[in-house]
N, C-alpha and C. Protein backbone atom coordinates (compact mmCIF):
# COMPACT_ATOMS: atom_id res chain seq x y z
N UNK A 1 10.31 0.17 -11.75
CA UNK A 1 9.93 0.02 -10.36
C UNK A 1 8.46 0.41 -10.20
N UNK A 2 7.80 -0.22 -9.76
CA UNK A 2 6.36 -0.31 -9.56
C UNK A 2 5.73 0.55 -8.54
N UNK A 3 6.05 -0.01 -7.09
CA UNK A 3 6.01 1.09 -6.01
C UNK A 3 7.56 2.25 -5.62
N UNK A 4 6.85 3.43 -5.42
CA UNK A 4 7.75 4.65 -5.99
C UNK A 4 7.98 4.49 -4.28
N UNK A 5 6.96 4.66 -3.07
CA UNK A 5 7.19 4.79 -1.72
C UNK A 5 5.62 4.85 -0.63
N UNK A 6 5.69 4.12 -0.03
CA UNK A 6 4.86 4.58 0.93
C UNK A 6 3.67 5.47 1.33
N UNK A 7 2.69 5.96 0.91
CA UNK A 7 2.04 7.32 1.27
C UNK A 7 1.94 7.78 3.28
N UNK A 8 2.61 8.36 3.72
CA UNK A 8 2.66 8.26 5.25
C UNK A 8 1.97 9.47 5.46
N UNK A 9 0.68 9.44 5.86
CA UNK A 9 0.55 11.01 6.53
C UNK A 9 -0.60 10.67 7.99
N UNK A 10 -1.36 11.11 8.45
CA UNK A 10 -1.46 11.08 9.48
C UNK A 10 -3.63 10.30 9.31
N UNK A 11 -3.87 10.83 8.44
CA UNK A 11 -5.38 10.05 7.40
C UNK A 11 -4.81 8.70 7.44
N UNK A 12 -3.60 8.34 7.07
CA UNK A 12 -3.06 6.92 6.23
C UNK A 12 -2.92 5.92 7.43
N UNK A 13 -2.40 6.58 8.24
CA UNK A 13 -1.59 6.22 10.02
C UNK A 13 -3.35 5.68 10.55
N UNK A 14 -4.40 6.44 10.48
CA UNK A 14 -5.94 5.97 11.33
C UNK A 14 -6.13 5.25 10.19
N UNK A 15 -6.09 4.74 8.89
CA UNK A 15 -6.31 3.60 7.91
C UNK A 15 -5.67 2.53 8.25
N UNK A 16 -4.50 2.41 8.97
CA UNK A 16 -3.75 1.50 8.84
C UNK A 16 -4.63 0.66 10.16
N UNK A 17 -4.89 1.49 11.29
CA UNK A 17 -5.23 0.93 12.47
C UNK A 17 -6.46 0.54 12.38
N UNK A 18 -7.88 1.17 11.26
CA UNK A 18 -8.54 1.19 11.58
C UNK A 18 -9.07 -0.38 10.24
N UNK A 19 -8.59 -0.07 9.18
CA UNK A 19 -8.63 -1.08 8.43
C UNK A 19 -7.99 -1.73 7.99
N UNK A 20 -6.33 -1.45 8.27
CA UNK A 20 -5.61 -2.76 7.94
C UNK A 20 -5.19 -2.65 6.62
N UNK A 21 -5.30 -1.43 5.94
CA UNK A 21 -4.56 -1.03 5.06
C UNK A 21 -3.41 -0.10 4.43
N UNK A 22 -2.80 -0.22 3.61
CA UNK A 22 -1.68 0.33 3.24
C UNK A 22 -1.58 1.22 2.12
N UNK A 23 -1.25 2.48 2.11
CA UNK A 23 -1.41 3.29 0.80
C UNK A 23 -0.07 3.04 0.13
N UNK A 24 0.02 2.98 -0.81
CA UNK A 24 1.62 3.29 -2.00
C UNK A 24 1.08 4.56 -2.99
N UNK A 25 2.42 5.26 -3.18
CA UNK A 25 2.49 5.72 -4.20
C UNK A 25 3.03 4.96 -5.69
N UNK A 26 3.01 4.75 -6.68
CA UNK A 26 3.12 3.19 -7.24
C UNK A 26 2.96 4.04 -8.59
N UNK A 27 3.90 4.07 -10.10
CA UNK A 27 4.15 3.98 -11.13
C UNK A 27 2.54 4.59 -11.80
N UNK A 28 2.75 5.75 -12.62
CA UNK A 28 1.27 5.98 -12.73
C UNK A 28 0.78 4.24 -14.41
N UNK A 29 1.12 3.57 -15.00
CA UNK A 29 1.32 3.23 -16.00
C UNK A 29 1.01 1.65 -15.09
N UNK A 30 1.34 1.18 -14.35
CA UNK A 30 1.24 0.06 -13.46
C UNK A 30 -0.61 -0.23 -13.13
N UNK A 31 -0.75 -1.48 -13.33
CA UNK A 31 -1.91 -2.15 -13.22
C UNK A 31 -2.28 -2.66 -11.75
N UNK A 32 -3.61 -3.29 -11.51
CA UNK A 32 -3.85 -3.60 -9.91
C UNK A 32 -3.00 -4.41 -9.78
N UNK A 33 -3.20 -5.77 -11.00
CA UNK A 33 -2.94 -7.01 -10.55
C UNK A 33 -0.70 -7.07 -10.39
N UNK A 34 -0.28 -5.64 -11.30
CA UNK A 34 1.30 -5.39 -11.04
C UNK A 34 1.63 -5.05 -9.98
N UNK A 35 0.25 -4.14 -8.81
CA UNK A 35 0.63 -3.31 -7.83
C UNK A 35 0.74 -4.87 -6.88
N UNK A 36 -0.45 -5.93 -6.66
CA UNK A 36 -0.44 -6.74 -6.49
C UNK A 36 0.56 -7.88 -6.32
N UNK A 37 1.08 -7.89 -7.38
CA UNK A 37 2.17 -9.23 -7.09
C UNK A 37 3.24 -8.72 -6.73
N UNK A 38 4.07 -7.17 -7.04
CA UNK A 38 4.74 -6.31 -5.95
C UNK A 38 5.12 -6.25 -5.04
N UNK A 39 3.68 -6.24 -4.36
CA UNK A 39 3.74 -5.86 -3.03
C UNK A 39 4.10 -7.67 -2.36
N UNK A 40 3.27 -8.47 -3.15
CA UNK A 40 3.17 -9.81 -2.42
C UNK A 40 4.58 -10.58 -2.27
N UNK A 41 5.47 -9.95 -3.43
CA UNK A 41 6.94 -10.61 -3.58
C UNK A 41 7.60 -9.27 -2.62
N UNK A 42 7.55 -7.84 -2.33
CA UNK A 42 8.23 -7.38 -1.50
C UNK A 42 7.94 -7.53 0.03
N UNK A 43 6.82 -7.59 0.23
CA UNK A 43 6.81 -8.00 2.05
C UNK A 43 6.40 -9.65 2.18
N UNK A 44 5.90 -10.54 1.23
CA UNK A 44 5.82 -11.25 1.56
C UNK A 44 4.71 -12.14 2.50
N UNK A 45 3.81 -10.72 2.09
CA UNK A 45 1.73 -10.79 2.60
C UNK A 45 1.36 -11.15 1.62
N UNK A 46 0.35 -12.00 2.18
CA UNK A 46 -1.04 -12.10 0.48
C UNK A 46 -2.20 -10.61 0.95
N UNK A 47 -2.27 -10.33 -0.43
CA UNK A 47 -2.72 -9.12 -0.81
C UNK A 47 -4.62 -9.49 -1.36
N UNK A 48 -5.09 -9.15 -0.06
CA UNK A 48 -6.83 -9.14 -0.79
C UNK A 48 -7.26 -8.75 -2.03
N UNK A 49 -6.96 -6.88 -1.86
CA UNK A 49 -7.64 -6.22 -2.84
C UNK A 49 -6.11 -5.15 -3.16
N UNK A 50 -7.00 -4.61 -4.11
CA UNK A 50 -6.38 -3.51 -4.10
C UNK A 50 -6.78 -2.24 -5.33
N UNK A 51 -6.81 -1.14 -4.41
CA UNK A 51 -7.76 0.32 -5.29
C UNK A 51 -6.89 0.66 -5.88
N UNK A 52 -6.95 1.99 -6.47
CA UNK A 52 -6.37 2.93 -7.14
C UNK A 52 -7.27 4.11 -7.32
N UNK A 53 -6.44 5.24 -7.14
CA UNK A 53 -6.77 6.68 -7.41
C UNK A 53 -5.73 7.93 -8.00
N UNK A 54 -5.90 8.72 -8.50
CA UNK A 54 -5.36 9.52 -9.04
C UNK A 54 -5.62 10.82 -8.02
N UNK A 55 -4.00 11.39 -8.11
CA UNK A 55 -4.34 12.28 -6.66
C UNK A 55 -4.26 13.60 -7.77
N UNK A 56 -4.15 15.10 -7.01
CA UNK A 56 -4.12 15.87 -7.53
C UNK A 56 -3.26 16.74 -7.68
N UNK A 57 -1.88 16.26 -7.63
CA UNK A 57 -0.80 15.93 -7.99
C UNK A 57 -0.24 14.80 -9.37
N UNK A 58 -1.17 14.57 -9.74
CA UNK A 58 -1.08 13.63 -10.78
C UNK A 58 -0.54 12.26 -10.90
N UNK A 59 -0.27 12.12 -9.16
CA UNK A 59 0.30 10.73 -8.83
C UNK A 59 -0.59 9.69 -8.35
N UNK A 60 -0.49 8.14 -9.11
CA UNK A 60 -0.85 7.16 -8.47
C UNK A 60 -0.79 6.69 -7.14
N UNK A 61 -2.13 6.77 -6.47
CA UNK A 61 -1.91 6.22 -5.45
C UNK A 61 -2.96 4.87 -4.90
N UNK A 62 -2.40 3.53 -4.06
CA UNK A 62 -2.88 2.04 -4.49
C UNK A 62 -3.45 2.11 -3.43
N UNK A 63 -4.55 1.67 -2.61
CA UNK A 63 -4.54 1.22 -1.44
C UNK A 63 -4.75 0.01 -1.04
N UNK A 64 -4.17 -0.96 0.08
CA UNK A 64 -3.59 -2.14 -0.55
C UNK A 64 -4.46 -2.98 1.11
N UNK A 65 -4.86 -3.41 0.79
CA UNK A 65 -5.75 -5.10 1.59
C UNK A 65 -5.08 -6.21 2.02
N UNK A 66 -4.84 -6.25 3.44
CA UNK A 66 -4.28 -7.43 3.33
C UNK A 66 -5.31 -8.76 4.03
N UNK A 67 -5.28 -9.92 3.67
CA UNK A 67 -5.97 -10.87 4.52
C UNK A 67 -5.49 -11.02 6.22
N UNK A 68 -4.03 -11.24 6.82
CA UNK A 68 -3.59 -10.70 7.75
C UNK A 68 -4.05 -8.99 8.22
N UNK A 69 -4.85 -9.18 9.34
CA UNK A 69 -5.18 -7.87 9.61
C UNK A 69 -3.93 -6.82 10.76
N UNK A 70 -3.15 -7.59 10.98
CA UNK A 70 -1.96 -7.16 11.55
C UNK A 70 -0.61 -7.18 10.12
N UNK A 71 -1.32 -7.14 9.08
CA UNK A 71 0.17 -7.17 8.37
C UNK A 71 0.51 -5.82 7.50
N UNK A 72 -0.47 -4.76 7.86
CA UNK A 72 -0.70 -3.36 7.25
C UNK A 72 0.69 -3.20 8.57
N UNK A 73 0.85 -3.23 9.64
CA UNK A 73 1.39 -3.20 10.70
C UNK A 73 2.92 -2.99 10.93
N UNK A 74 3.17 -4.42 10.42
CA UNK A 74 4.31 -5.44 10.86
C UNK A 74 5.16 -4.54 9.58
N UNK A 75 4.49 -4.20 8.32
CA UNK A 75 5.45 -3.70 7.07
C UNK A 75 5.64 -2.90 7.26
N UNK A 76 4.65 -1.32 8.08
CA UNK A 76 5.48 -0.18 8.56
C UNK A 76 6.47 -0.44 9.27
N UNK A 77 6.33 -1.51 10.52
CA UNK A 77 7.15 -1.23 11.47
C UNK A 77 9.18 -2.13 10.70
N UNK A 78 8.80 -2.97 9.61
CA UNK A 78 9.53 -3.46 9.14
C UNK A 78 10.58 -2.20 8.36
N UNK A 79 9.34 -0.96 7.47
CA UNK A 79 9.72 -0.19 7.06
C UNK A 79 10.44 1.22 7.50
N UNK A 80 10.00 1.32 8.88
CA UNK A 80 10.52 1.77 9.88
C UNK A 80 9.25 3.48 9.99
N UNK A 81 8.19 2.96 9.84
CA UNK A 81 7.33 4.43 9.79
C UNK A 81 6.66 4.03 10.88
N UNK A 82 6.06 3.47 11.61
CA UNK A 82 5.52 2.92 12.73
C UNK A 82 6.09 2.27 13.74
């Protein structure tokens, strides 16, 4: 499994509104272009970009682009965090 869950905190919540993006926590061993087609076959957005960082916790975390600027949105509220 690729994406582990969501990153929800309250930094992530003014990202979502302010740029339209989505954090995951996501498999530390997993590549962009895996976090990528993932996400594009689980919600069903096309996916711009997508980062990666190493937290300090030692967990992967993706941050994810969508071309739809309402579709960072529609997947919380699908997911039920928004």
């Amino acid at each position: 499994m690729i994406l582990k869950y969501p990153y929800a905190t309250e930094k992530a919540s003014m990202i979502v509104e302010r740029d339209g993006q989505l954090q995951f926590i996501v498999d530390r061993k997993a590549s962009k272009d895996q976090i990528k087609l993932a996400i594009e076959k689980m919600f069903d957005q096309p996916v711009i970009a997508v980062r990666t960082l190493m937290t300090n916790r030692g967990e992967k975390k993706a941050m994810v682009s969508f071309s739809n600027p309402k579709a960072a949105e529609e997947i919380l509220s699908r997911l039920g965090i928004m």
